[in-house]
N, C-alpha and C. Protein backbone atom coordinates (compact mmCIF):
# COMPACT_ATOMS: atom_id res chain seq x y z
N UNK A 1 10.29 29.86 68.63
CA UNK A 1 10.90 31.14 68.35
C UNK A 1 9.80 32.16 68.06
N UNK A 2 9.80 33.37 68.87
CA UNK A 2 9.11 34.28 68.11
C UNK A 2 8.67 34.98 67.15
N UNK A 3 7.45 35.70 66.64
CA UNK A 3 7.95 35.75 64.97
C UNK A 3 8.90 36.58 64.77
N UNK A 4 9.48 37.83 65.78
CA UNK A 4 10.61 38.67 65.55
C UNK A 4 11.94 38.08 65.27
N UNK A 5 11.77 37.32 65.95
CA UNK A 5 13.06 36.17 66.25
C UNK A 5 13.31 35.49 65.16
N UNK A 6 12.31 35.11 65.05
CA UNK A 6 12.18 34.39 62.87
C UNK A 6 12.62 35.12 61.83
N UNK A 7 11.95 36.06 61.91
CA UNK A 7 12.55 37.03 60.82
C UNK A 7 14.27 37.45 61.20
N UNK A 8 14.53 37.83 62.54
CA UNK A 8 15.58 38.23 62.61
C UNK A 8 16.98 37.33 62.03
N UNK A 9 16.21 35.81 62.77
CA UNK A 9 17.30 34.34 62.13
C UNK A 9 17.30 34.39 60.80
N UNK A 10 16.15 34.78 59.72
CA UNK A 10 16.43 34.74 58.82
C UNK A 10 17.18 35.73 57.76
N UNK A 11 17.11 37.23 58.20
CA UNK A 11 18.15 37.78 58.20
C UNK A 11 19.98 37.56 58.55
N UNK A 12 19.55 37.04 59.68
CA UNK A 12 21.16 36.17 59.80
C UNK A 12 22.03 35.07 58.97
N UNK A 13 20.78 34.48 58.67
CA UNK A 13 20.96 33.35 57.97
C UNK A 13 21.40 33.44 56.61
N UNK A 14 20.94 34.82 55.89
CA UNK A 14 21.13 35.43 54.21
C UNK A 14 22.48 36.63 54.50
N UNK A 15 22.64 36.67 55.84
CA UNK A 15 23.94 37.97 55.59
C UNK A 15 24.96 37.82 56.62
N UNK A 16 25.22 36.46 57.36
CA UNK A 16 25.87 36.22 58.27
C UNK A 16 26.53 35.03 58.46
N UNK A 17 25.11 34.14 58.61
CA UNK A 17 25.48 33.11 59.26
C UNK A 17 24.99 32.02 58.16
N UNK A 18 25.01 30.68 58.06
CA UNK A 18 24.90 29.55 57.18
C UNK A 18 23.37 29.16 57.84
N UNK A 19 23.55 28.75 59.11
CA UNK A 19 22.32 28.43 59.83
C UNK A 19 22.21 28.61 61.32
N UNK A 20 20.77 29.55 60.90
CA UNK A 20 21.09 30.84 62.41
C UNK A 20 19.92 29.57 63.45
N UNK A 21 20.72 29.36 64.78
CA UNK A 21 20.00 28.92 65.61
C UNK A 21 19.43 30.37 66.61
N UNK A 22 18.64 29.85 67.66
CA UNK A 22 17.86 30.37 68.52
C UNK A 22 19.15 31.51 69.32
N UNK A 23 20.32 30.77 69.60
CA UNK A 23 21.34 31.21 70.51
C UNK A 23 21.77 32.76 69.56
N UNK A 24 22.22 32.03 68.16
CA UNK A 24 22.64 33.43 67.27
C UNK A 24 21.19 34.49 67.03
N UNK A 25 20.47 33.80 67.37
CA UNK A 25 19.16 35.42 67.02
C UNK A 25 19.41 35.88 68.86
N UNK A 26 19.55 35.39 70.05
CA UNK A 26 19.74 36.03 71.03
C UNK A 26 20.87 36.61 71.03
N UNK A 27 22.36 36.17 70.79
CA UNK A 27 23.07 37.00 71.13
C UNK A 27 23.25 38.37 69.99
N UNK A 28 22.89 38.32 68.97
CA UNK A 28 22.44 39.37 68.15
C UNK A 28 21.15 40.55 68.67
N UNK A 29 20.41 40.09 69.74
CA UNK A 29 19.59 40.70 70.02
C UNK A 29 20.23 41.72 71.47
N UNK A 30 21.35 40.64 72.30
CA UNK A 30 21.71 41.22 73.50
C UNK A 30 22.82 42.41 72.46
N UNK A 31 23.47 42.17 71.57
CA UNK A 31 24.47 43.30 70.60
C UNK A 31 23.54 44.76 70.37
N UNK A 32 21.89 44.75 69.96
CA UNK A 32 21.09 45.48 69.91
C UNK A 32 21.16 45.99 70.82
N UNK A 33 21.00 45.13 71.79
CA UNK A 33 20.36 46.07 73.52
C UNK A 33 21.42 46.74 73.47
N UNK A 34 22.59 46.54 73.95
CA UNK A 34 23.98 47.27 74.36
C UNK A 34 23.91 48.34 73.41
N UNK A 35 23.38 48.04 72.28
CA UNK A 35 23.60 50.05 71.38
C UNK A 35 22.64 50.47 71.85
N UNK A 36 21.15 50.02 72.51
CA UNK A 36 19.63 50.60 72.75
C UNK A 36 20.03 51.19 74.05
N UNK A 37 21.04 50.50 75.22
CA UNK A 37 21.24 51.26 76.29
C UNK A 37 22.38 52.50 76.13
N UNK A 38 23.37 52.81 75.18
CA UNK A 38 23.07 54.18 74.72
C UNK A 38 22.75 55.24 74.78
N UNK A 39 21.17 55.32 74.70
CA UNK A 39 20.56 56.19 74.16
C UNK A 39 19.91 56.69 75.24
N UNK A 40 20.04 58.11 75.19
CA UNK A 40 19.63 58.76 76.90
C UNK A 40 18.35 59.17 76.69
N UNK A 41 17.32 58.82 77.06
CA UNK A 41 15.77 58.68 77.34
C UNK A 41 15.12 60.03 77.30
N UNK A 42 16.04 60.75 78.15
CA UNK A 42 15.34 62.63 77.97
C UNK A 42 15.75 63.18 77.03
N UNK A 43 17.30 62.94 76.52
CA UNK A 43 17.55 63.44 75.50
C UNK A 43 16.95 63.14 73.91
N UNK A 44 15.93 61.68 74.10
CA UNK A 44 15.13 61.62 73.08
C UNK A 44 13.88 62.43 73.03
N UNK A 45 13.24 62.27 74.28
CA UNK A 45 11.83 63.51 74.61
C UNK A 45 12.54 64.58 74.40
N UNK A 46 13.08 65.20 74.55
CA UNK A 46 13.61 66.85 74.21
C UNK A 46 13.87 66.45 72.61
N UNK A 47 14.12 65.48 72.05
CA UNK A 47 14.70 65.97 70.62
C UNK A 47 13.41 65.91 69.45
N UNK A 48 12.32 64.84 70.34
CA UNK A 48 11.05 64.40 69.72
C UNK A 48 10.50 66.00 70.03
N UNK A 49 10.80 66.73 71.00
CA UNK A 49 10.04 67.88 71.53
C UNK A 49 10.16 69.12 70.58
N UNK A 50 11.68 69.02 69.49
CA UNK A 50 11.72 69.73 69.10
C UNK A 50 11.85 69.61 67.79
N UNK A 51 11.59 68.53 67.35
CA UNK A 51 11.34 68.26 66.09
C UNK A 51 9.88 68.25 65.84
N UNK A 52 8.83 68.26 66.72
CA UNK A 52 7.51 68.58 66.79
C UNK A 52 7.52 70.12 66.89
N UNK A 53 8.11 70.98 67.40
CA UNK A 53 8.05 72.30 67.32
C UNK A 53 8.26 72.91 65.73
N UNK A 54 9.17 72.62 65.05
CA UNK A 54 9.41 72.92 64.13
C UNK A 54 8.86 71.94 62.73
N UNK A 55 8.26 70.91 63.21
CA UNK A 55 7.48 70.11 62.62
C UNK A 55 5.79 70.67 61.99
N UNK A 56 5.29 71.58 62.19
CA UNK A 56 4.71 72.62 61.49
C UNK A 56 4.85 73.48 60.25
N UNK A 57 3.69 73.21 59.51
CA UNK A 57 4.30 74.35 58.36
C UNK A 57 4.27 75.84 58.85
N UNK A 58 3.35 76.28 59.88
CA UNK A 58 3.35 77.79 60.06
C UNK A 58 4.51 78.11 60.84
N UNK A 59 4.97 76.94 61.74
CA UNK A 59 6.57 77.12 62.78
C UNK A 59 7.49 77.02 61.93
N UNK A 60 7.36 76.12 60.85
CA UNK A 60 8.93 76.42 60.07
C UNK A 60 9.00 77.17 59.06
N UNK A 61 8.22 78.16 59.05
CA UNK A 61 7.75 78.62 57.91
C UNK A 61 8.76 80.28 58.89
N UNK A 62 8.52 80.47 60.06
CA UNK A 62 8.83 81.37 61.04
C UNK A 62 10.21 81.36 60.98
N UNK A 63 10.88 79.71 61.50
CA UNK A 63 11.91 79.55 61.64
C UNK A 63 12.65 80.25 60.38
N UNK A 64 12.14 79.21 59.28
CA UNK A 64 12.59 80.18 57.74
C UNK A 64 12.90 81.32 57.69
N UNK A 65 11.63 82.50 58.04
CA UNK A 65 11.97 83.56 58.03
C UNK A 65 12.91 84.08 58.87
N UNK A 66 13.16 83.82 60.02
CA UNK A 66 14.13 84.43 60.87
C UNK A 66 15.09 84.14 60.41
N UNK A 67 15.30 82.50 59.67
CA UNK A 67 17.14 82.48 59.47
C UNK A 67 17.29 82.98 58.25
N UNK A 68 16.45 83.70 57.42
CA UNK A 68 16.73 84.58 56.34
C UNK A 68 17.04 86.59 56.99
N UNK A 69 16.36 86.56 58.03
CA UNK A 69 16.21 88.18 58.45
C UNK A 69 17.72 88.28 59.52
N UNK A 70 18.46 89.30 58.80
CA UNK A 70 19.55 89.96 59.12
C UNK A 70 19.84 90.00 60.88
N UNK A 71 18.18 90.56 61.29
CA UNK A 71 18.39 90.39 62.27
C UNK A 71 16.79 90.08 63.02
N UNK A 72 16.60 90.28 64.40
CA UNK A 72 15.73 89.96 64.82
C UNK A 72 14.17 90.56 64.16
N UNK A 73 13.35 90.15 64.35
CA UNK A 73 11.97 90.63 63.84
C UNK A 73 10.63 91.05 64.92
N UNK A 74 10.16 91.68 64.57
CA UNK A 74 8.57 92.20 65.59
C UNK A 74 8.16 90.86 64.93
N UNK A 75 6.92 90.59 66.20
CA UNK A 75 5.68 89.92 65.86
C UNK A 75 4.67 90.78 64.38
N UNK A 76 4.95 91.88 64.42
CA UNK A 76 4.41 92.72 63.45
C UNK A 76 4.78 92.33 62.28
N UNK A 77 6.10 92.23 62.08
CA UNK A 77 6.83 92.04 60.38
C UNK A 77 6.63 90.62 60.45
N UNK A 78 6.38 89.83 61.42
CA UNK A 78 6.08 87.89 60.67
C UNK A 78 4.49 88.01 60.20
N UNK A 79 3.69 88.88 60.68
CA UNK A 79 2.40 88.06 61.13
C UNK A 79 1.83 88.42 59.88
N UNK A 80 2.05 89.37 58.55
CA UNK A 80 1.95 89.57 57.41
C UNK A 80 2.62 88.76 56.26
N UNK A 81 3.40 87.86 56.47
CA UNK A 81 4.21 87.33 56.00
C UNK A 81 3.57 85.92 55.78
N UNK A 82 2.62 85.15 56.52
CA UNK A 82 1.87 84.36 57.05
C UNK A 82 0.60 84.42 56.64
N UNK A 83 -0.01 83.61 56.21
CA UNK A 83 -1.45 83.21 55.46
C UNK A 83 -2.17 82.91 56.64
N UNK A 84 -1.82 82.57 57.94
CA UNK A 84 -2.73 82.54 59.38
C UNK A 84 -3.37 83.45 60.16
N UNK A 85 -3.96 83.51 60.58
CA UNK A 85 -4.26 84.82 61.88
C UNK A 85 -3.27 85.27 63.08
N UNK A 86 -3.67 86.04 63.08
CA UNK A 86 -2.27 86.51 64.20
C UNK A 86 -2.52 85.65 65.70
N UNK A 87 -3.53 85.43 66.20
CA UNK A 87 -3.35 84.16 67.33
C UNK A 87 -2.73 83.16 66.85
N UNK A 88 -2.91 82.86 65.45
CA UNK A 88 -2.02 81.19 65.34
C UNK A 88 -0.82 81.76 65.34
N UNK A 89 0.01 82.92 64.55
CA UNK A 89 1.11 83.46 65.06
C UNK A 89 1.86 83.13 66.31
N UNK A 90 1.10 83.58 66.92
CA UNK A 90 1.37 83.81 68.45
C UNK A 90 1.60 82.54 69.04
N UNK A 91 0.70 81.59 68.82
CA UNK A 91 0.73 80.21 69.36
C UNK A 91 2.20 79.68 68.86
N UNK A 92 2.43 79.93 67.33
CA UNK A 92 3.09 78.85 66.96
C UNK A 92 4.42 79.57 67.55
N UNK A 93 4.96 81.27 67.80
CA UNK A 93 5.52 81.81 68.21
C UNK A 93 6.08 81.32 69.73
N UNK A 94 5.28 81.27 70.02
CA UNK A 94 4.86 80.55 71.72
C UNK A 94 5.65 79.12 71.90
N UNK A 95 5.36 78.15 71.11
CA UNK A 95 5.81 76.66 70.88
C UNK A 95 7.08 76.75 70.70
N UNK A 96 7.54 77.51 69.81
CA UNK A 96 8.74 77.78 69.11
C UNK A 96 9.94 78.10 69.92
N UNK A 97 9.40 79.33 70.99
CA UNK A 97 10.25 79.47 72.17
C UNK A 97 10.20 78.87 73.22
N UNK A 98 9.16 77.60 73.37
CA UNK A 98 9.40 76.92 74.40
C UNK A 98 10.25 75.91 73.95
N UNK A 99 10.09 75.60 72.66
CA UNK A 99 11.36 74.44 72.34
C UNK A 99 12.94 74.94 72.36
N UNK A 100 13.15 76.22 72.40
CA UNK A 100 13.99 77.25 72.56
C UNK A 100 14.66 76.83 71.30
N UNK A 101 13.69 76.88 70.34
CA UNK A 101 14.24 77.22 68.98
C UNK A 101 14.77 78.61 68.79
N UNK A 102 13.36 79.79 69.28
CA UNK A 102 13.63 80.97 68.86
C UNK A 102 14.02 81.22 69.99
N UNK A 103 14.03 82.53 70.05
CA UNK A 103 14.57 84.10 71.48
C UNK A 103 13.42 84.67 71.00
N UNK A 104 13.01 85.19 72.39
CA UNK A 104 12.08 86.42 72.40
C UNK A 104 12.35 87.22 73.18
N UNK A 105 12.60 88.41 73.00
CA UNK A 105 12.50 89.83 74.14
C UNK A 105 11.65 90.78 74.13
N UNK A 106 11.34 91.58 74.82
CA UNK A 106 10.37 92.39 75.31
C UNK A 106 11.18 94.09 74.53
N UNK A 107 10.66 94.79 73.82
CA UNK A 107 11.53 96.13 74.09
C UNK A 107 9.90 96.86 73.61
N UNK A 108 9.91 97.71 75.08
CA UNK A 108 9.02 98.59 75.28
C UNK A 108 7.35 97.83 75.12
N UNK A 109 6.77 98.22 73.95
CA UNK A 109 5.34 97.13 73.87
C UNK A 109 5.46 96.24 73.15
N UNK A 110 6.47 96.12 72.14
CA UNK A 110 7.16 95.27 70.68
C UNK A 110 7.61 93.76 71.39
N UNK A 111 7.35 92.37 71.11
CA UNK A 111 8.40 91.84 71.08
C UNK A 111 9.07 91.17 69.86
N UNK A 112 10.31 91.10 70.28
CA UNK A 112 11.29 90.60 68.96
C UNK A 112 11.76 89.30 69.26
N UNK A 113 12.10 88.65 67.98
CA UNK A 113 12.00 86.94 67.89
C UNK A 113 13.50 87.56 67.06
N UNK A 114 14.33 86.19 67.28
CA UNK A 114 15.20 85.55 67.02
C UNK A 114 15.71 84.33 67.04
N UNK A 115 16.44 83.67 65.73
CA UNK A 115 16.47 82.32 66.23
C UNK A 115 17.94 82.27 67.64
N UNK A 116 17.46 81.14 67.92
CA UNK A 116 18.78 80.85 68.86
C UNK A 116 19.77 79.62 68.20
N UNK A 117 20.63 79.31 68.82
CA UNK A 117 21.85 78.81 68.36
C UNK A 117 21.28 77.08 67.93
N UNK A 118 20.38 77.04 68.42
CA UNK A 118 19.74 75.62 68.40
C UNK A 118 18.62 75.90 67.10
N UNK A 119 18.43 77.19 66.75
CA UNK A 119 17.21 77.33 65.58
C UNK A 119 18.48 77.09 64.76
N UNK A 120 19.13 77.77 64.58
CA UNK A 120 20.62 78.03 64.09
C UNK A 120 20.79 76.73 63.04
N UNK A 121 20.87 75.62 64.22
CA UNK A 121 21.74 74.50 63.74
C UNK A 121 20.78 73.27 63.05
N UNK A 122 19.34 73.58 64.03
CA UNK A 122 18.09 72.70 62.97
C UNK A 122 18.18 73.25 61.03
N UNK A 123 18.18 74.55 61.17
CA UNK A 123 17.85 75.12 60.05
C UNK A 123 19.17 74.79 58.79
N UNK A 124 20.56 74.76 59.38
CA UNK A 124 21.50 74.42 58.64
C UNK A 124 21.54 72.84 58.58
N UNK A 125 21.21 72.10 59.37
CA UNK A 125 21.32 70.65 59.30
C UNK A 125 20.41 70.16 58.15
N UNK A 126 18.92 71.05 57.99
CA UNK A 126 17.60 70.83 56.86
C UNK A 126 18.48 71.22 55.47
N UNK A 127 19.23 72.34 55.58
CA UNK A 127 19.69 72.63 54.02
C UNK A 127 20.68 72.14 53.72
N UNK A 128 21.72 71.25 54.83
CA UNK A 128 22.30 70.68 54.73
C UNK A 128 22.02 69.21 54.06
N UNK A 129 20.72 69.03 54.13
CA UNK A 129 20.19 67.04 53.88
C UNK A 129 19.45 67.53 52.21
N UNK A 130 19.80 68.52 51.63
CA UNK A 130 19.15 68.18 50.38
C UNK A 130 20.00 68.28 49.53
């Protein structure tokens, strides 16, 4: 038996079963697979993608501010707000809307950040878990 397999029988053995053979650590393992196939493969890279976006203190620090500001914000009103330089701004600004946490638009030379419905729901799910 493998050592995974060992440990796993012996888990079986203290919360299941009396005495876990080789057969009960496999078919416990094929019960695993069937929940592991599940799980849709891109939809984990996109969720790892965006929990690394906002996985920053200067990105969630952004996110923060936007889901506190009424409404959208210049790059101008974050980048004072922020103990960084305005390129890391920009970068982390940058990341942020490629994970399409935030919105960005163009008006005239200004652009304005907003969260989107997906910053939305990271940000209530965080104040939701404490």
């Amino acid at each position: 038996m493998a050592e995974g397999t060992e440990r796993l029988c012996r888990y079986l053995e203290e919360t299941e079963v009396n005495a876990c053979r080789t057969e009960d650590a496999q078919n416990r393992i094929t019960e695993l697979r069937q929940l592991q196939s599940g799980i849709d493969e891109s939809q984990v890279t996109e969720h790892v993608q965006i929990l690394a976006a906002v996985g920053d203190e200067t990105r969630y620090q952004i996110v923060q501010i936007l889901s506190e500001a009424e409404d959208e914000l210049c790059v101008c009103e974050i980048t004072p707000l922020l103990s960084v330089s305005e390129s890391a701004v920009s970068h982390a600004l940058s990341k942020l809307t490629d994970a399409d946490v935030i919105d960005r638009r163009k008006e005239g030379r200004w652009r304005m950040y907003s969260l989107t419905d997906r910053g939305k729901a990271i940000v209530q799910a965080l104040e939701g878990s404490v």
